[in-house]
ModelCIF file with pLDDT and N, C-alpha, C, O atoms, coordinates in Angstrom:
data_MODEL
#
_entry.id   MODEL 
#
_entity.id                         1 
_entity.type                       polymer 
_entity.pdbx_number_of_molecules   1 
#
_entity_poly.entity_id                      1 
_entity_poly.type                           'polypeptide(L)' 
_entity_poly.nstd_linkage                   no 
_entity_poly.nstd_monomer                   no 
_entity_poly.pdbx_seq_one_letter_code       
;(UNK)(UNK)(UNK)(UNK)(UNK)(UNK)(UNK)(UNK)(UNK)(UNK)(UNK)(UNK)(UNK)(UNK)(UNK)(UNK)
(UNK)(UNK)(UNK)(UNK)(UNK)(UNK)(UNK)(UNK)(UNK)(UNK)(UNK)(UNK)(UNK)(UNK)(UNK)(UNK)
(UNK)
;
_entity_poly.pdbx_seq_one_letter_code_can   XXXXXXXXXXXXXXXXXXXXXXXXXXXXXXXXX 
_entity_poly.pdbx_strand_id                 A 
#
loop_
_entity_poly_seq.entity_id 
_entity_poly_seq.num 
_entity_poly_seq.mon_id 
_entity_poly_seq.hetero 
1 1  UNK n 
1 2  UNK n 
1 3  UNK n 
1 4  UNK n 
1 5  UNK n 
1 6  UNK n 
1 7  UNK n 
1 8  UNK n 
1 9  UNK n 
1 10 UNK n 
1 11 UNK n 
1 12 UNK n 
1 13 UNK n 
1 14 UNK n 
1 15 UNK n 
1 16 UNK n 
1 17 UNK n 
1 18 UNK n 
1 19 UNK n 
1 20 UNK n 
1 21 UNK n 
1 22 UNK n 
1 23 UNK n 
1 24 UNK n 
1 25 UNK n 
1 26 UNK n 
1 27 UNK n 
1 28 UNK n 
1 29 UNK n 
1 30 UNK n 
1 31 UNK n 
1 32 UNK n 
1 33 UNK n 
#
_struct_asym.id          A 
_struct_asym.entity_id   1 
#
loop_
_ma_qa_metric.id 
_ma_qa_metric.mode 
_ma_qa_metric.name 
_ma_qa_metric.software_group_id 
_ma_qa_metric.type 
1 global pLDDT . pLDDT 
2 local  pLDDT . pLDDT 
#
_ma_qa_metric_global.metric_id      1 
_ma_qa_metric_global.metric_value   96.52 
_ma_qa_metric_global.model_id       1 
_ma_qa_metric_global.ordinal_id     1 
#
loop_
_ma_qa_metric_local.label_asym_id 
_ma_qa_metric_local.label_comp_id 
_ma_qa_metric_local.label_seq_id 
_ma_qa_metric_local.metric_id 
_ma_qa_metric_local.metric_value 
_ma_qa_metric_local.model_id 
_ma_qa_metric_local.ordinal_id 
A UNK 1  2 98.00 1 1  
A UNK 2  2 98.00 1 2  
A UNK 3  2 98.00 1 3  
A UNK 4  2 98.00 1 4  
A UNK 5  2 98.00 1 5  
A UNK 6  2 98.00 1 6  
A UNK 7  2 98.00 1 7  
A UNK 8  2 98.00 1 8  
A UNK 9  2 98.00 1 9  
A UNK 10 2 98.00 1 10 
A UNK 11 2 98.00 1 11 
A UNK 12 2 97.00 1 12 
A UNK 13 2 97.00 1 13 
A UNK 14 2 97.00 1 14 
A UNK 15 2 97.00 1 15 
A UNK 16 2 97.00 1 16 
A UNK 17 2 97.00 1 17 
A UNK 18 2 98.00 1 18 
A UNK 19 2 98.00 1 19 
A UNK 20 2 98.00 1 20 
A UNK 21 2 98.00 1 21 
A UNK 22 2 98.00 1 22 
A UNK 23 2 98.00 1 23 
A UNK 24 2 98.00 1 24 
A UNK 25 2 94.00 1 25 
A UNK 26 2 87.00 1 26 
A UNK 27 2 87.00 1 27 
A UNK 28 2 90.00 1 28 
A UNK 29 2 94.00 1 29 
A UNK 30 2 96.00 1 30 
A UNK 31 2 96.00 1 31 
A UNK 32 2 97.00 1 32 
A UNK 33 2 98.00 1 33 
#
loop_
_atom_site.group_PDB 
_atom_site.id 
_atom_site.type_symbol 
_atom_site.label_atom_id 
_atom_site.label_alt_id 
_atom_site.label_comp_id 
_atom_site.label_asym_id 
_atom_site.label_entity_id 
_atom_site.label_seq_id 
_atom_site.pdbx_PDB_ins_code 
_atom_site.Cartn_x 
_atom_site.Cartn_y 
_atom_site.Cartn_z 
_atom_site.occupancy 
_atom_site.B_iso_or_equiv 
_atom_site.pdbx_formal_charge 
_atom_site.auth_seq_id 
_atom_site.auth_comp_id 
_atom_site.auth_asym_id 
_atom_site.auth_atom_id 
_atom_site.pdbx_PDB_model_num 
ATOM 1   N N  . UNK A 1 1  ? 50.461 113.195 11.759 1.00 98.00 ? 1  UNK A N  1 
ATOM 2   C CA . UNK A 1 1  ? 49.485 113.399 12.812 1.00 98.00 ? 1  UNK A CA 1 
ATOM 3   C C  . UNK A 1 1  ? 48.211 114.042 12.317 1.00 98.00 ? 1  UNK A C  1 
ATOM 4   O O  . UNK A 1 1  ? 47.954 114.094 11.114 1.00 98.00 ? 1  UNK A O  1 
ATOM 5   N N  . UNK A 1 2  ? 47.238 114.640 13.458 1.00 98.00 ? 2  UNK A N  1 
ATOM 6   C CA . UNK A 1 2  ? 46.024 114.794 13.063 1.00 98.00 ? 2  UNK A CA 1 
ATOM 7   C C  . UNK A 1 2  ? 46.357 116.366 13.910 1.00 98.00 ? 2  UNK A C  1 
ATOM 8   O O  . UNK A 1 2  ? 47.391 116.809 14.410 1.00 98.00 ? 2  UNK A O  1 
ATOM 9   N N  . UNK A 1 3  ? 44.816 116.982 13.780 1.00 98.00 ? 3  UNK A N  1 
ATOM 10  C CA . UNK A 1 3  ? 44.420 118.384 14.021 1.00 98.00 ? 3  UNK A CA 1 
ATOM 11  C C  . UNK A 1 3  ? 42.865 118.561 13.434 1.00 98.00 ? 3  UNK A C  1 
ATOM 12  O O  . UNK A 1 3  ? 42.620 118.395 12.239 1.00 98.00 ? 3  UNK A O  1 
ATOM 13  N N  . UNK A 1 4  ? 41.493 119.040 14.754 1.00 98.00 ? 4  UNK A N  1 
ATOM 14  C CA . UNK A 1 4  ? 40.714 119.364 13.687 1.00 98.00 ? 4  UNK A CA 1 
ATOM 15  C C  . UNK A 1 4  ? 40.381 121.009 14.318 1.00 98.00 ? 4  UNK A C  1 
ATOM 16  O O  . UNK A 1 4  ? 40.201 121.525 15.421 1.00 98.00 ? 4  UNK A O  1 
ATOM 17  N N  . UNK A 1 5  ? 40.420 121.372 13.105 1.00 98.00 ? 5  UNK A N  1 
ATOM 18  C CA . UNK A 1 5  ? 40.040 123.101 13.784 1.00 98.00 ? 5  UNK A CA 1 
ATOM 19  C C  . UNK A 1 5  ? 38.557 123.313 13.307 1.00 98.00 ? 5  UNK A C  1 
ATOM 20  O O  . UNK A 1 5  ? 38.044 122.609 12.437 1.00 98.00 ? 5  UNK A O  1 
ATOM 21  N N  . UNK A 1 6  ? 37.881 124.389 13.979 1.00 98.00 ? 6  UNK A N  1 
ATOM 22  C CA . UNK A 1 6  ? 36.871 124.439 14.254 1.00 98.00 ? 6  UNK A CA 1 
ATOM 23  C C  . UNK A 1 6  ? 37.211 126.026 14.223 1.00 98.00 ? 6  UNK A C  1 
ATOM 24  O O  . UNK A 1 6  ? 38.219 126.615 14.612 1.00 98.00 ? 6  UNK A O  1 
ATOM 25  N N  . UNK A 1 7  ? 35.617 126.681 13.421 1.00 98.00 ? 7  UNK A N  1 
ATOM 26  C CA . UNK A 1 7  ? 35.149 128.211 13.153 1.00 98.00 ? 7  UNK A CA 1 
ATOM 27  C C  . UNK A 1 7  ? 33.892 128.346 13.917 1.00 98.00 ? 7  UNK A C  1 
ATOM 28  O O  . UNK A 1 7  ? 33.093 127.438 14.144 1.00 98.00 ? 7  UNK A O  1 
ATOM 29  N N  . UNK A 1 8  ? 33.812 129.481 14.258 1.00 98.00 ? 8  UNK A N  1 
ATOM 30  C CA . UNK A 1 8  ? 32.442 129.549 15.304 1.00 98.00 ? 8  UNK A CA 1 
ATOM 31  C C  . UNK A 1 8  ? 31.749 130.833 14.270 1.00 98.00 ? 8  UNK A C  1 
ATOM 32  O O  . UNK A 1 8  ? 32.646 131.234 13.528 1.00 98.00 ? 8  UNK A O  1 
ATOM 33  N N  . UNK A 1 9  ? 30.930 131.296 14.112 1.00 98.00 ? 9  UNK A N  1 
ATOM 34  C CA . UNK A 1 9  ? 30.059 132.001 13.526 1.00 98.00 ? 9  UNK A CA 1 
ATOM 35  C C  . UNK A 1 9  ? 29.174 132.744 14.023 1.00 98.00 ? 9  UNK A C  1 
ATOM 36  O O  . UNK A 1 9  ? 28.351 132.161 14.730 1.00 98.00 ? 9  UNK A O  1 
ATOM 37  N N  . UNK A 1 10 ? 29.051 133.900 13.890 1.00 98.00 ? 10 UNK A N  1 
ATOM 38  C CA . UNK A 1 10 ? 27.893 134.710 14.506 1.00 98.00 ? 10 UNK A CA 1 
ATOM 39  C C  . UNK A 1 10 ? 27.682 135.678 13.695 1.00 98.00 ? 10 UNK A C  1 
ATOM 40  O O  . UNK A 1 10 ? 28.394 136.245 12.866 1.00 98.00 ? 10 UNK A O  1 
ATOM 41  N N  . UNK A 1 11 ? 26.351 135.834 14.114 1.00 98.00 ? 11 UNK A N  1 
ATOM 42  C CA . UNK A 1 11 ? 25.338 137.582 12.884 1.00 98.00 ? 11 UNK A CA 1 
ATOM 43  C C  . UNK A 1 11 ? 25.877 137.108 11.496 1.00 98.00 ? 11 UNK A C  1 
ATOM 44  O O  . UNK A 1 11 ? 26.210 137.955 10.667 1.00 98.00 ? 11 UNK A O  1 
ATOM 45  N N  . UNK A 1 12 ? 25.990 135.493 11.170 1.00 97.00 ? 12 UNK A N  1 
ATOM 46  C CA . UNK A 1 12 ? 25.274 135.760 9.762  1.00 97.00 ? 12 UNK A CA 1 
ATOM 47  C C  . UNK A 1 12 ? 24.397 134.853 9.473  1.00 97.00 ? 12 UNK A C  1 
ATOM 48  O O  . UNK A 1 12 ? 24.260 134.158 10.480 1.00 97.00 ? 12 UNK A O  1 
ATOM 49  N N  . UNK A 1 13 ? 23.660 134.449 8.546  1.00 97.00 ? 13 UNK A N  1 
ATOM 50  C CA . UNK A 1 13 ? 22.880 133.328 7.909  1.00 97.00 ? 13 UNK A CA 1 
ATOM 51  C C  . UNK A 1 13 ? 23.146 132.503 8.091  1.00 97.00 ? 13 UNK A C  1 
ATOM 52  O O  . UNK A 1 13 ? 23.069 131.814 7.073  1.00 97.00 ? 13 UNK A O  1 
ATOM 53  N N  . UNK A 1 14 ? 23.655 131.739 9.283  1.00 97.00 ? 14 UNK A N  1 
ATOM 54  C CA . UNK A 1 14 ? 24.681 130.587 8.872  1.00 97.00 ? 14 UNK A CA 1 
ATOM 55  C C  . UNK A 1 14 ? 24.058 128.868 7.759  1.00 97.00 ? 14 UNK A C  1 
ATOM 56  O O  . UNK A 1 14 ? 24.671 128.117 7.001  1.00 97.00 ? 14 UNK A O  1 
ATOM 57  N N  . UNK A 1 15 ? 22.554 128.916 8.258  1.00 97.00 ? 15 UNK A N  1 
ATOM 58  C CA . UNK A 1 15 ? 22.407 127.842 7.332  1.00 97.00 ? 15 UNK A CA 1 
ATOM 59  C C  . UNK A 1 15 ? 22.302 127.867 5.573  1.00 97.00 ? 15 UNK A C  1 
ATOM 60  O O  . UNK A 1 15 ? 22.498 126.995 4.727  1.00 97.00 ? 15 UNK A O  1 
ATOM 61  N N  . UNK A 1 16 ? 21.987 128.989 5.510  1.00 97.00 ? 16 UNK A N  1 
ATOM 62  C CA . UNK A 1 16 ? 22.233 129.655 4.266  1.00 97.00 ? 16 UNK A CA 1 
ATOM 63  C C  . UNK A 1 16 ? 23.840 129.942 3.461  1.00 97.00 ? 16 UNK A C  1 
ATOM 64  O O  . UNK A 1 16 ? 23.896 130.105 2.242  1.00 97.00 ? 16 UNK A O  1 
ATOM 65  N N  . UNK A 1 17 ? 25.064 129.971 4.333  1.00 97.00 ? 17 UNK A N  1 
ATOM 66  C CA . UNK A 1 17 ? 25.914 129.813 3.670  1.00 97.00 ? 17 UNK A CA 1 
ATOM 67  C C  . UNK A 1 17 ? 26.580 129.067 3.585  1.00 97.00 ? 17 UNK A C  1 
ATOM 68  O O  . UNK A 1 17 ? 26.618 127.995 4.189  1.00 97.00 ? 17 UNK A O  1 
ATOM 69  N N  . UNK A 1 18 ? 27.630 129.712 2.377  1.00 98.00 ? 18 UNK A N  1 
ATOM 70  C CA . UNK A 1 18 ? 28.714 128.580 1.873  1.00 98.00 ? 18 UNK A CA 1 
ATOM 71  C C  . UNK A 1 18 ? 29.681 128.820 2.730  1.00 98.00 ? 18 UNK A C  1 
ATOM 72  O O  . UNK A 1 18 ? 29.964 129.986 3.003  1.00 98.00 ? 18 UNK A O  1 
ATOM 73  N N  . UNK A 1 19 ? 30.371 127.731 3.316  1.00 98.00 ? 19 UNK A N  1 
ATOM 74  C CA . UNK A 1 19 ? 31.498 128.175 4.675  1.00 98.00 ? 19 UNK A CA 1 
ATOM 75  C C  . UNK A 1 19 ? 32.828 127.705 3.684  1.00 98.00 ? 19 UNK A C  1 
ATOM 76  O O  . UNK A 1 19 ? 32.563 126.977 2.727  1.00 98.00 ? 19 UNK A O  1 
ATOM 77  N N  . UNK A 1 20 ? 34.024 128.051 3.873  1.00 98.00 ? 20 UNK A N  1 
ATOM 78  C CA . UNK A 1 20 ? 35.564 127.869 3.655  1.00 98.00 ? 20 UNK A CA 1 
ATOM 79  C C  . UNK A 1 20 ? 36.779 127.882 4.308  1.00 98.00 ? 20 UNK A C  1 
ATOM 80  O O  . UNK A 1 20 ? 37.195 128.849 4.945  1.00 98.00 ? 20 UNK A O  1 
ATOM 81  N N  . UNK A 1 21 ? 37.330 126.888 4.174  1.00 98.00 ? 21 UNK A N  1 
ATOM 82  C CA . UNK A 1 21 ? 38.958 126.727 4.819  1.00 98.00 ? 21 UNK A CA 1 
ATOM 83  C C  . UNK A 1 21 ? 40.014 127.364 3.953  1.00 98.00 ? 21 UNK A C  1 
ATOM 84  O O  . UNK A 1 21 ? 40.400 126.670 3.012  1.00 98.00 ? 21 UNK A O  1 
ATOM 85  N N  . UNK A 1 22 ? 40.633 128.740 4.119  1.00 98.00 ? 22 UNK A N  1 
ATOM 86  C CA . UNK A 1 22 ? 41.788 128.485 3.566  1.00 98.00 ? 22 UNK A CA 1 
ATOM 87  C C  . UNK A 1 22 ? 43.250 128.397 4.186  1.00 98.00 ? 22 UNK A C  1 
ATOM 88  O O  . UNK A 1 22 ? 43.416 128.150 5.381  1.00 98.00 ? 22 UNK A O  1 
ATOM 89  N N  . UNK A 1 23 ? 44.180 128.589 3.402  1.00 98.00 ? 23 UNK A N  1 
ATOM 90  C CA . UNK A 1 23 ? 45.680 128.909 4.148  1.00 98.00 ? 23 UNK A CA 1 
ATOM 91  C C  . UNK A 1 23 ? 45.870 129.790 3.203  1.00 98.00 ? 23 UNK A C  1 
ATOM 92  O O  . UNK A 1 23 ? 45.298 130.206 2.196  1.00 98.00 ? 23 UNK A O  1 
ATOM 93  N N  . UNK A 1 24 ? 47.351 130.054 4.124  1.00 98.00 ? 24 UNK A N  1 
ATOM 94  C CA . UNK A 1 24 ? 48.657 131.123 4.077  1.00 98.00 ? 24 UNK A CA 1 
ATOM 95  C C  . UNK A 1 24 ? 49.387 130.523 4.523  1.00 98.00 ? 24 UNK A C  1 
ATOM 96  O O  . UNK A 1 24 ? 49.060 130.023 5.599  1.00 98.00 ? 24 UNK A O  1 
ATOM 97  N N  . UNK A 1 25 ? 50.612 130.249 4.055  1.00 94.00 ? 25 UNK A N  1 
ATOM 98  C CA . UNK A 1 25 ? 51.632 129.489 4.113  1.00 94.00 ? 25 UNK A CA 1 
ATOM 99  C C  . UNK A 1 25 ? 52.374 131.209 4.267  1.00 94.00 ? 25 UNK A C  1 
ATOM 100 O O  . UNK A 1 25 ? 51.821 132.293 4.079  1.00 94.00 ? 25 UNK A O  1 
ATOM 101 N N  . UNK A 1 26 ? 54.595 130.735 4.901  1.00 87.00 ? 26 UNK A N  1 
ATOM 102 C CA . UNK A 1 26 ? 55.228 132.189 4.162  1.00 87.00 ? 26 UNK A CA 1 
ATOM 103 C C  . UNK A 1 26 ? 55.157 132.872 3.128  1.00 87.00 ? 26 UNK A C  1 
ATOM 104 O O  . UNK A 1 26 ? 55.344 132.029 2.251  1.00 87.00 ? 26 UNK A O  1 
ATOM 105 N N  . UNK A 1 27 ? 55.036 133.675 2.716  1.00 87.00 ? 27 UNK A N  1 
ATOM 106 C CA . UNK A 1 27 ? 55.294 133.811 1.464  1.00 87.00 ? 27 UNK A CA 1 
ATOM 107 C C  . UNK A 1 27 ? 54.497 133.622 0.378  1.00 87.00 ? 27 UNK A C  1 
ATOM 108 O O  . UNK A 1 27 ? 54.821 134.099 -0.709 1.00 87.00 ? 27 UNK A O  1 
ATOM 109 N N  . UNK A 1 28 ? 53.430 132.947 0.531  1.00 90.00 ? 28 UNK A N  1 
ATOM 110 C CA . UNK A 1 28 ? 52.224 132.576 -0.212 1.00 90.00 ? 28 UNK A CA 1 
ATOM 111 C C  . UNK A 1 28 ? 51.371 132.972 -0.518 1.00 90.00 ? 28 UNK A C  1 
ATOM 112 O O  . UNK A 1 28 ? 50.973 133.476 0.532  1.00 90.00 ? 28 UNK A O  1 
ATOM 113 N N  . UNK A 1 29 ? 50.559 133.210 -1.329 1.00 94.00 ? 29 UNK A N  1 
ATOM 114 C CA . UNK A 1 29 ? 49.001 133.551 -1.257 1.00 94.00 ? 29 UNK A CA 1 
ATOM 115 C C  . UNK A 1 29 ? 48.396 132.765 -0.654 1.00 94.00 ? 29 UNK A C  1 
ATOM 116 O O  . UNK A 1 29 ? 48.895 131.715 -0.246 1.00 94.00 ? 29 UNK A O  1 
ATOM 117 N N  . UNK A 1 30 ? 46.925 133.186 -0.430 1.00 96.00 ? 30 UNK A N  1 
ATOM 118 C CA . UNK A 1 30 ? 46.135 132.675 0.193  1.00 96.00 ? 30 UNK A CA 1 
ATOM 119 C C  . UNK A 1 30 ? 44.998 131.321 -0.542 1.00 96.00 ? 30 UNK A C  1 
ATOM 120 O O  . UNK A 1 30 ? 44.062 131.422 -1.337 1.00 96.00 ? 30 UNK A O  1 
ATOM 121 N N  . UNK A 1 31 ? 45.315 130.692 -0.180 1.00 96.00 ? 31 UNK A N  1 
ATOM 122 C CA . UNK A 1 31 ? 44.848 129.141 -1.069 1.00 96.00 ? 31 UNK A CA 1 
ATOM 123 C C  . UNK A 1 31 ? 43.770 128.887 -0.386 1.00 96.00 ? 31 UNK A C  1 
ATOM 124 O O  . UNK A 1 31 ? 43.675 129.122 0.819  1.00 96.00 ? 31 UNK A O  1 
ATOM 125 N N  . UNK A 1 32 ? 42.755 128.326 -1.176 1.00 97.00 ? 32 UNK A N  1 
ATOM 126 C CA . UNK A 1 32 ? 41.235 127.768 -0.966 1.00 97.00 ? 32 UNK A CA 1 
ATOM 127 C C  . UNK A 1 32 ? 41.880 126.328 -1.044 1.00 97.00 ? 32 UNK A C  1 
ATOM 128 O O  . UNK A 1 32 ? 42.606 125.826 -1.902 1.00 97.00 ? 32 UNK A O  1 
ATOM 129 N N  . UNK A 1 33 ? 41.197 125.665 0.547  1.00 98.00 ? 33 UNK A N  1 
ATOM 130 C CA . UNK A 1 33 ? 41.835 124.644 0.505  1.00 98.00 ? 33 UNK A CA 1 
ATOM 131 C C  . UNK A 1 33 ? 40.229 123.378 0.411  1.00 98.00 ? 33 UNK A C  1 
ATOM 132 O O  . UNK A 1 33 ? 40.405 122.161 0.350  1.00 98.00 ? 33 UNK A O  1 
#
């Protein structure tokens, strides 16, 4: 299946930055996805 998630942003630069998705799975570190 599908899923799209969506971040909302406020008080920063936003066109100026670099934006990122990560996870956390159990047990996991946190992965740059």
């Amino acid at each position: 299946g599908s899923l799209r998630l969506s971040c909302a942003a406020s008080g920063i630069i936003f066109s100026k930055a670099t934006m990122r998705w990560y996870r956390q799975g159990p047990g996991n570190q946190r992965l740059s996805v």
